[in-house]
PDB file of N, CA and C in Angstrom:
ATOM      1  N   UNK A   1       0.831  -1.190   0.000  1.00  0.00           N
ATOM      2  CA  UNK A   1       0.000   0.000   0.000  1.00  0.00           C
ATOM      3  C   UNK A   1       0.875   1.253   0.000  1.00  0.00           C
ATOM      4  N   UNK A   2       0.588   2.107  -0.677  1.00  0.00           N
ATOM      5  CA  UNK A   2       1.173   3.479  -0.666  1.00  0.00           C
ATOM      6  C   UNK A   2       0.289   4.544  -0.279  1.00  0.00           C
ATOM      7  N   UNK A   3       0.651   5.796  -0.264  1.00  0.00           N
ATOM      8  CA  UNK A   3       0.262   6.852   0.088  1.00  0.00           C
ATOM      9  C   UNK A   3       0.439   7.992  -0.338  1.00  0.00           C
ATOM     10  N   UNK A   4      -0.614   9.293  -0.902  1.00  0.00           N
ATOM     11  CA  UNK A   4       0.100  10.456  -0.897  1.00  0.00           C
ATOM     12  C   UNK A   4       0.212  11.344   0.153  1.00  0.00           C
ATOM     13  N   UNK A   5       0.983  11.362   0.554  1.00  0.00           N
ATOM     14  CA  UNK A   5       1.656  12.575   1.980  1.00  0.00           C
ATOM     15  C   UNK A   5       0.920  14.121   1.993  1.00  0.00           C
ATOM     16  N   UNK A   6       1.018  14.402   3.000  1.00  0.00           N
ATOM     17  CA  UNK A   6       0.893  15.817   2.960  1.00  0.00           C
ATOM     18  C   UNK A   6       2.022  16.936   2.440  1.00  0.00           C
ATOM     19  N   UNK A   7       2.999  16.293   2.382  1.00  0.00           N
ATOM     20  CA  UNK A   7       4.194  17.262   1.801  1.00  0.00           C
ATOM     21  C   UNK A   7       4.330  16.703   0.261  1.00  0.00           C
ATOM     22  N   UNK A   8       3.114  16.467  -0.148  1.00  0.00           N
ATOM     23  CA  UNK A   8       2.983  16.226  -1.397  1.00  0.00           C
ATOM     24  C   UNK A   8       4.281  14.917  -2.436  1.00  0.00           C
ATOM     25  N   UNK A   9       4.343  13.925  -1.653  1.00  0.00           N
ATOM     26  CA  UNK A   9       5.404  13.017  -2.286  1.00  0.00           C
ATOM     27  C   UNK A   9       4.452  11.491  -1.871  1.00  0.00           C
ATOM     28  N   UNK A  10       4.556  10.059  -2.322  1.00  0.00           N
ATOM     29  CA  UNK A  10       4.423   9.289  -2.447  1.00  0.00           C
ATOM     30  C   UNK A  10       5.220   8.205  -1.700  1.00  0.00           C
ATOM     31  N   UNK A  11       4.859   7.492  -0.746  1.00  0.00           N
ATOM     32  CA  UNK A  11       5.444   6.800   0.225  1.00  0.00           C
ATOM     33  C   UNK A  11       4.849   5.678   0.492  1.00  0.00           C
ATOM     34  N   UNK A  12       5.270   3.929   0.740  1.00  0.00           N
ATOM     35  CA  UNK A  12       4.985   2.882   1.428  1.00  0.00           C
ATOM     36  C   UNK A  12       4.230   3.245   2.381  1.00  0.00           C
ATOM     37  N   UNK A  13       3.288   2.690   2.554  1.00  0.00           N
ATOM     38  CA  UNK A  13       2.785   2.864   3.949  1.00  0.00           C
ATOM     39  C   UNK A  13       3.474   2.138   5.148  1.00  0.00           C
ATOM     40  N   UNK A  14       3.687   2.977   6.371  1.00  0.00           N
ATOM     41  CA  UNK A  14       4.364   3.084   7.156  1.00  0.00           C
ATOM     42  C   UNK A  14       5.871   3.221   7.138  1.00  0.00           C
ATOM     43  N   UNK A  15       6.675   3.422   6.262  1.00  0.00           N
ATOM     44  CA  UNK A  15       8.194   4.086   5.901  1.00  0.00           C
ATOM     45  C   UNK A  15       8.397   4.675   5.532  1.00  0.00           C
ATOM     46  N   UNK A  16       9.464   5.614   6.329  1.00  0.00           N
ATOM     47  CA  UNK A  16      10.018   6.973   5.842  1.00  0.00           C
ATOM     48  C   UNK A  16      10.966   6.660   4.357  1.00  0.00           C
ATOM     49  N   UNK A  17      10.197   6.052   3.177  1.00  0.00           N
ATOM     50  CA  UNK A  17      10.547   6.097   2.003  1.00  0.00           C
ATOM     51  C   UNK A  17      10.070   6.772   0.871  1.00  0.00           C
ATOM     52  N   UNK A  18      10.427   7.281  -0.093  1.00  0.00           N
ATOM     53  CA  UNK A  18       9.420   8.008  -0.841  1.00  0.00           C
ATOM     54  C   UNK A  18      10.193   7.626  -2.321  1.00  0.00           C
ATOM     55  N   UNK A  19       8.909   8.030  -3.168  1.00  0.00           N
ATOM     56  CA  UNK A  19       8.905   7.651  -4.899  1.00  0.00           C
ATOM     57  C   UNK A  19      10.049   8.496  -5.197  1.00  0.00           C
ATOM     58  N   UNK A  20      11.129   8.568  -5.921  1.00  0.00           N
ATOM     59  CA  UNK A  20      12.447   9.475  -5.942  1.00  0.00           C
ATOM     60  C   UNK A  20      12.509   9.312  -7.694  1.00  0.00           C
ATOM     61  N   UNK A  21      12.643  10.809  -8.373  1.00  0.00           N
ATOM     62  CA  UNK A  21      12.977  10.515  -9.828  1.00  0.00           C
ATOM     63  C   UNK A  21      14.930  11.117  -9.978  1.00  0.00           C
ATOM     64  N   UNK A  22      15.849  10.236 -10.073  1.00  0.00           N
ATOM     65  CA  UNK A  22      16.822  10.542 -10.097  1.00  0.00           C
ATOM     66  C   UNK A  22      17.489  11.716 -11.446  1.00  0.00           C
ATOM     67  N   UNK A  23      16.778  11.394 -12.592  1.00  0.00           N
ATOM     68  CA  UNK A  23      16.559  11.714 -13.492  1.00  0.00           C
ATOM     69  C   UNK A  23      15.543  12.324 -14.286  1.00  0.00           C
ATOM     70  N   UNK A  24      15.507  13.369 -14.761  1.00  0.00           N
ATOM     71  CA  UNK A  24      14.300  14.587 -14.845  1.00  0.00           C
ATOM     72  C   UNK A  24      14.333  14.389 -16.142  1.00  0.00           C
ATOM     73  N   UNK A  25      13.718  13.231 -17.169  1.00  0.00           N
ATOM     74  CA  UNK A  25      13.707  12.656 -18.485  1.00  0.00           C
ATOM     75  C   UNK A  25      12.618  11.886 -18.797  1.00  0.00           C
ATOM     76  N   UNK A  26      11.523  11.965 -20.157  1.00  0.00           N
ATOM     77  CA  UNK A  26      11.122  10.377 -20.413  1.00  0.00           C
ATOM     78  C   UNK A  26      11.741   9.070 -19.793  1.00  0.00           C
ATOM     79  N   UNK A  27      10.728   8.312 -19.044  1.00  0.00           N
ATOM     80  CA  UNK A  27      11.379   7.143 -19.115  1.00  0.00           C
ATOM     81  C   UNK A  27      12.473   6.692 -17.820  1.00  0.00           C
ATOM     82  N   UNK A  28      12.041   7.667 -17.200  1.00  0.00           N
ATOM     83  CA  UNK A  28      13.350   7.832 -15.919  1.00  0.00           C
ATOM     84  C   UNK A  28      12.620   6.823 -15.093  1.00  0.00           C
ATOM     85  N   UNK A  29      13.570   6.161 -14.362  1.00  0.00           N
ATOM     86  CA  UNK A  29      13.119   5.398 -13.412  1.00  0.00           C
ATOM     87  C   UNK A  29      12.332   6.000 -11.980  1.00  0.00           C
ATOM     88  N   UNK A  30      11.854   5.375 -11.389  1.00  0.00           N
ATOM     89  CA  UNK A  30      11.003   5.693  -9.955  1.00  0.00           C
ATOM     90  C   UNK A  30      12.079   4.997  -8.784  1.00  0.00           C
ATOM     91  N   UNK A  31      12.644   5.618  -8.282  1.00  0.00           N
ATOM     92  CA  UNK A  31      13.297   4.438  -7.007  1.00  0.00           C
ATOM     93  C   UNK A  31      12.569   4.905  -5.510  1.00  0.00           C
ATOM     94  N   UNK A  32      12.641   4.243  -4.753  1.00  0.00           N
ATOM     95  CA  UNK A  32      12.617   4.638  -3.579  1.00  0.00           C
ATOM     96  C   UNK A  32      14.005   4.967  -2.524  1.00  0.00           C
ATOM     97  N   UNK A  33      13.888   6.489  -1.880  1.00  0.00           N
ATOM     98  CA  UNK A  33      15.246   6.899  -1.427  1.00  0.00           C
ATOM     99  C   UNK A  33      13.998   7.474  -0.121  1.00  0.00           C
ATOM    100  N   UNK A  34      15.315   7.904   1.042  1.00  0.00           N
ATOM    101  CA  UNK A  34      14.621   8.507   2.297  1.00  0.00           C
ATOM    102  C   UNK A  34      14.016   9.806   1.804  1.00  0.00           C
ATOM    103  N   UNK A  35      12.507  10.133   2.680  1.00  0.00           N
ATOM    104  CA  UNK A  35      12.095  10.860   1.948  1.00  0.00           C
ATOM    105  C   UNK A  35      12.816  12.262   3.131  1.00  0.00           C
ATOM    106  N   UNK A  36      12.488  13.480   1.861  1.00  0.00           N
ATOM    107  CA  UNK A  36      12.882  14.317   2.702  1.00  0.00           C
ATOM    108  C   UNK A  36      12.371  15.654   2.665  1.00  0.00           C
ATOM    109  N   UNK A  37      10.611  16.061   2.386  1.00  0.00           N
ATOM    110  CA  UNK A  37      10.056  16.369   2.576  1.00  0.00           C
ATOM    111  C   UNK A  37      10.276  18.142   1.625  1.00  0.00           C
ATOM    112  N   UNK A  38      11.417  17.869   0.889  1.00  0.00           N
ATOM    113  CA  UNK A  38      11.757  19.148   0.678  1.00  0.00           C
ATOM    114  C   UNK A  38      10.975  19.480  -0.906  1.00  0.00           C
ATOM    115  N   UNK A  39      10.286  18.374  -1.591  1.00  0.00           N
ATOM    116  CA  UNK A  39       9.609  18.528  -2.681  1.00  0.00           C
ATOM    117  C   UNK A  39      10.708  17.917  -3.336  1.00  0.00           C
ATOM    118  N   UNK A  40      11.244  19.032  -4.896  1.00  0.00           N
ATOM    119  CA  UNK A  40      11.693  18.441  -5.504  1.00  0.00           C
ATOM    120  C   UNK A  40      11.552  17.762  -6.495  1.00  0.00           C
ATOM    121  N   UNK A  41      12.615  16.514  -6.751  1.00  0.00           N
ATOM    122  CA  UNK A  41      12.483  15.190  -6.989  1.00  0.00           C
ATOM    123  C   UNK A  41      11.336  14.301  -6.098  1.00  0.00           C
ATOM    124  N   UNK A  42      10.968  14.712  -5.311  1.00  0.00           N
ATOM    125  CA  UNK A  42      10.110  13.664  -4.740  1.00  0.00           C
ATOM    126  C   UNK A  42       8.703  14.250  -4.663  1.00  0.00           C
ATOM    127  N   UNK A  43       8.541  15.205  -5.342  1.00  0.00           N
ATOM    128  CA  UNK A  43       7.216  16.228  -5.966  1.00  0.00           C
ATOM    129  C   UNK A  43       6.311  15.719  -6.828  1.00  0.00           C
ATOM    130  N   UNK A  44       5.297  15.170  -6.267  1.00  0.00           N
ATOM    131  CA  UNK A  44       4.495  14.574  -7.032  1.00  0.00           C
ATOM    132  C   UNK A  44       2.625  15.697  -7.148  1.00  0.00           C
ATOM    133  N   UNK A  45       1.863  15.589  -8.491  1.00  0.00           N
ATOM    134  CA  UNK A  45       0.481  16.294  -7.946  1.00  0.00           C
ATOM    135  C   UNK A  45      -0.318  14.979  -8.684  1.00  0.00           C
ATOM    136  N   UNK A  46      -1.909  15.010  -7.764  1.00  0.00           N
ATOM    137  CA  UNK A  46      -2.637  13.850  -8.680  1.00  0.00           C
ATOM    138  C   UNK A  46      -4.083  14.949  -8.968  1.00  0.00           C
ATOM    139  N   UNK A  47      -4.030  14.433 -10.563  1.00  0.00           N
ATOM    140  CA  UNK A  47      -4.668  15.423 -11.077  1.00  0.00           C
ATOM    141  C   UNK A  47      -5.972  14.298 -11.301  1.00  0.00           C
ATOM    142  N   UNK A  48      -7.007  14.659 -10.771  1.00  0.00           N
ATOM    143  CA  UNK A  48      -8.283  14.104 -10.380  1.00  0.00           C
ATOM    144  C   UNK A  48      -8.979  14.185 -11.560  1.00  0.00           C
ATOM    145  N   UNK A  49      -9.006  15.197 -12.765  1.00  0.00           N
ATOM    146  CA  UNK A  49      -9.836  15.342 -13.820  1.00  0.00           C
ATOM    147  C   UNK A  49      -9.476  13.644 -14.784  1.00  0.00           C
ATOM    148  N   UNK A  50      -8.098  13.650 -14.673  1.00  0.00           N
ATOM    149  CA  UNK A  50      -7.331  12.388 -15.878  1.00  0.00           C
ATOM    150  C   UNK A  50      -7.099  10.965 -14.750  1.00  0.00           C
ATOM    151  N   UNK A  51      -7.179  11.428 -13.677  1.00  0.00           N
ATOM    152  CA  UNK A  51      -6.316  10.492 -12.964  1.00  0.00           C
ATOM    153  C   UNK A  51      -5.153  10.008 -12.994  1.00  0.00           C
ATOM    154  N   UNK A  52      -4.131  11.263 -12.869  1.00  0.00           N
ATOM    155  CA  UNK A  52      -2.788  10.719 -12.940  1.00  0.00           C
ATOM    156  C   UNK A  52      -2.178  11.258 -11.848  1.00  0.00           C
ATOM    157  N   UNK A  53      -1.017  10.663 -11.812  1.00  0.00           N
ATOM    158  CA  UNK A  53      -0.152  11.614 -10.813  1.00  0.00           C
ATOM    159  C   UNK A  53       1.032  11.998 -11.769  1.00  0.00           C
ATOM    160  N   UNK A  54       1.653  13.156 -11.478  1.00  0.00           N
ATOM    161  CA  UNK A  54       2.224  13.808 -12.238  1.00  0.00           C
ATOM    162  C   UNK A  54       3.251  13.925 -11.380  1.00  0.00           C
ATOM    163  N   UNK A  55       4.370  14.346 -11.920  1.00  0.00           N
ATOM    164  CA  UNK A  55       5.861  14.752 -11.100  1.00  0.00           C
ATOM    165  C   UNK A  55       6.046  15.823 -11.752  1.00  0.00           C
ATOM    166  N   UNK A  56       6.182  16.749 -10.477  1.00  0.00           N
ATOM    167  CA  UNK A  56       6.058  18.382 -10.610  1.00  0.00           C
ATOM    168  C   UNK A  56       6.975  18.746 -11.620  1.00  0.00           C
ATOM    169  N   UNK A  57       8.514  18.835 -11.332  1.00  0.00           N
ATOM    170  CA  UNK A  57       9.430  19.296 -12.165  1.00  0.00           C
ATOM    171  C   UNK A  57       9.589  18.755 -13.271  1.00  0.00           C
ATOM    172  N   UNK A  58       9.091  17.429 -13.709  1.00  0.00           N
ATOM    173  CA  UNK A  58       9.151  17.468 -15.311  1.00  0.00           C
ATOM    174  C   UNK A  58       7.284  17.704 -16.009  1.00  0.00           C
ATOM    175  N   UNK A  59       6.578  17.624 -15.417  1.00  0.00           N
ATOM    176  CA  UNK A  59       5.382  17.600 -15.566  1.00  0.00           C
ATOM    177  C   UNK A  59       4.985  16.231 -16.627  1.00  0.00           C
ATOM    178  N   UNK A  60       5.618  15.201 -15.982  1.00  0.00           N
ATOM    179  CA  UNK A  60       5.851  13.891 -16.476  1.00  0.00           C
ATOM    180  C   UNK A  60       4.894  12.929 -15.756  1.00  0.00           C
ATOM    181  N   UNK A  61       3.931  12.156 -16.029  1.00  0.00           N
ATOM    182  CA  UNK A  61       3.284  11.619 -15.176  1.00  0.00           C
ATOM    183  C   UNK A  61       4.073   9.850 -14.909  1.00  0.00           C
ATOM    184  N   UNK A  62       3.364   9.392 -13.850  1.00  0.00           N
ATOM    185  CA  UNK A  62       4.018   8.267 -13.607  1.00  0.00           C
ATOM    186  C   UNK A  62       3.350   6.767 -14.658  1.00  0.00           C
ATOM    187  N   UNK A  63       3.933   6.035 -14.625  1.00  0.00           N
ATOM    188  CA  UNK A  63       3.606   4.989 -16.025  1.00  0.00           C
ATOM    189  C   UNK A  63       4.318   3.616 -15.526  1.00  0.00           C
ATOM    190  N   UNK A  64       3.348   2.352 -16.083  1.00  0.00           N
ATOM    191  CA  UNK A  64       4.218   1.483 -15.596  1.00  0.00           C
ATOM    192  C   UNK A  64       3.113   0.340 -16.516  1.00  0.00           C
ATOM    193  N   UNK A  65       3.295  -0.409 -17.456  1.00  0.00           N
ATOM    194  CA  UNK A  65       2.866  -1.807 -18.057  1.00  0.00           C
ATOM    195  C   UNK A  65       2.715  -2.975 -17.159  1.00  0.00           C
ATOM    196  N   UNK A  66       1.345  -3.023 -16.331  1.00  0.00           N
ATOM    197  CA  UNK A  66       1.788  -4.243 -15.643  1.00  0.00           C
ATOM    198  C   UNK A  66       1.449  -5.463 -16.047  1.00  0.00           C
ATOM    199  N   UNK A  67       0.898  -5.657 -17.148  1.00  0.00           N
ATOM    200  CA  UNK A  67       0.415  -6.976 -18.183  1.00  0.00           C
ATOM    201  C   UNK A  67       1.949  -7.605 -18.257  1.00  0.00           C
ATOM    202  N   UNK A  68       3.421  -6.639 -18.186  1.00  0.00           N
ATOM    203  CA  UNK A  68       4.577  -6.959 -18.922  1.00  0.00           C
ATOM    204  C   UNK A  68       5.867  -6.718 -17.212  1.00  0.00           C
ATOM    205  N   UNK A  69       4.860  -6.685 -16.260  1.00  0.00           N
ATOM    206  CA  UNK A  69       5.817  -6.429 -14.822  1.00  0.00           C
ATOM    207  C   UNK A  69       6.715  -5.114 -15.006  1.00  0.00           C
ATOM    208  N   UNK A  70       6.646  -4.024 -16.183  1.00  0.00           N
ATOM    209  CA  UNK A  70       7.227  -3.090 -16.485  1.00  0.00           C
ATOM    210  C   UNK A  70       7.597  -2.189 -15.348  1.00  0.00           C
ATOM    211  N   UNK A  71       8.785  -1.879 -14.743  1.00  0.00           N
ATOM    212  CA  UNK A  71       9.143  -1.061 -13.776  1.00  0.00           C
ATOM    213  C   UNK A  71       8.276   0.314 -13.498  1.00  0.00           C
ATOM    214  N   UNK A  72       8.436   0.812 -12.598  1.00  0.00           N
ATOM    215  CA  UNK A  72       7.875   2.153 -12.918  1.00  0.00           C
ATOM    216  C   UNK A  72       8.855   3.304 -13.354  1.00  0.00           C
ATOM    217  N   UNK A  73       7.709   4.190 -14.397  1.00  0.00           N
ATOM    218  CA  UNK A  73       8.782   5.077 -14.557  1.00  0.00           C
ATOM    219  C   UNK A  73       8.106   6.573 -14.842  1.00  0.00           C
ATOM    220  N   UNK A  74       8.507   7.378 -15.666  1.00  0.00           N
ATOM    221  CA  UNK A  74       7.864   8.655 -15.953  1.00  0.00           C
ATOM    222  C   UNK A  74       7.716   8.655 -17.520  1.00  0.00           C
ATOM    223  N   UNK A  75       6.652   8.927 -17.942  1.00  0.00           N
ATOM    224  CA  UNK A  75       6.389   8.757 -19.259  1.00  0.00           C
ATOM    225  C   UNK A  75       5.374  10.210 -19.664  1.00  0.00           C
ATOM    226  N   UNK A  76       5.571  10.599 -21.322  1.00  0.00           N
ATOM    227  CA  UNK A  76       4.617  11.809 -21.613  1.00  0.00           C
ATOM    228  C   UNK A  76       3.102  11.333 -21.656  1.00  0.00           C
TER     229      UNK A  76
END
């Protein structure tokens, strides 16, 4: 189970871990790193009209094939 936070980032439920984009690109991976509340890379918004969640600084939403176990990542 996950969660969206109040400091606006994406986290396991119950660990101080959060969704981390190392790379501000199509296609960038999602890792999990300590979260650290400062936004960022770990800046996520969920836009309720499309249902996505989006990552602020690339305005990249999150994406993942699970028919194919496809990692998660950031896609246009």
């Amino acid at each position: 189970d996950f969660r969206f936070s109040f400091w606006e980032d994406i986290r396991p439920k119950g660990r101080n871990l959060c969704f981390d984009v190392a790379q501000n690109q199509p296609k960038a991976s999602i890792t999990l790193f300590a979260c650290h509340g400062m936004k960022g890379n770990q800046h996520f918004k969920y836009q309720s009209k499309n249902k996505q969640l989006i990552h602020v600084l690339t305005s990249l939403c999150l994406d993942c094939d699970s028919s194919t176990g496809e990692e998660l990542k950031l896609s246009t």
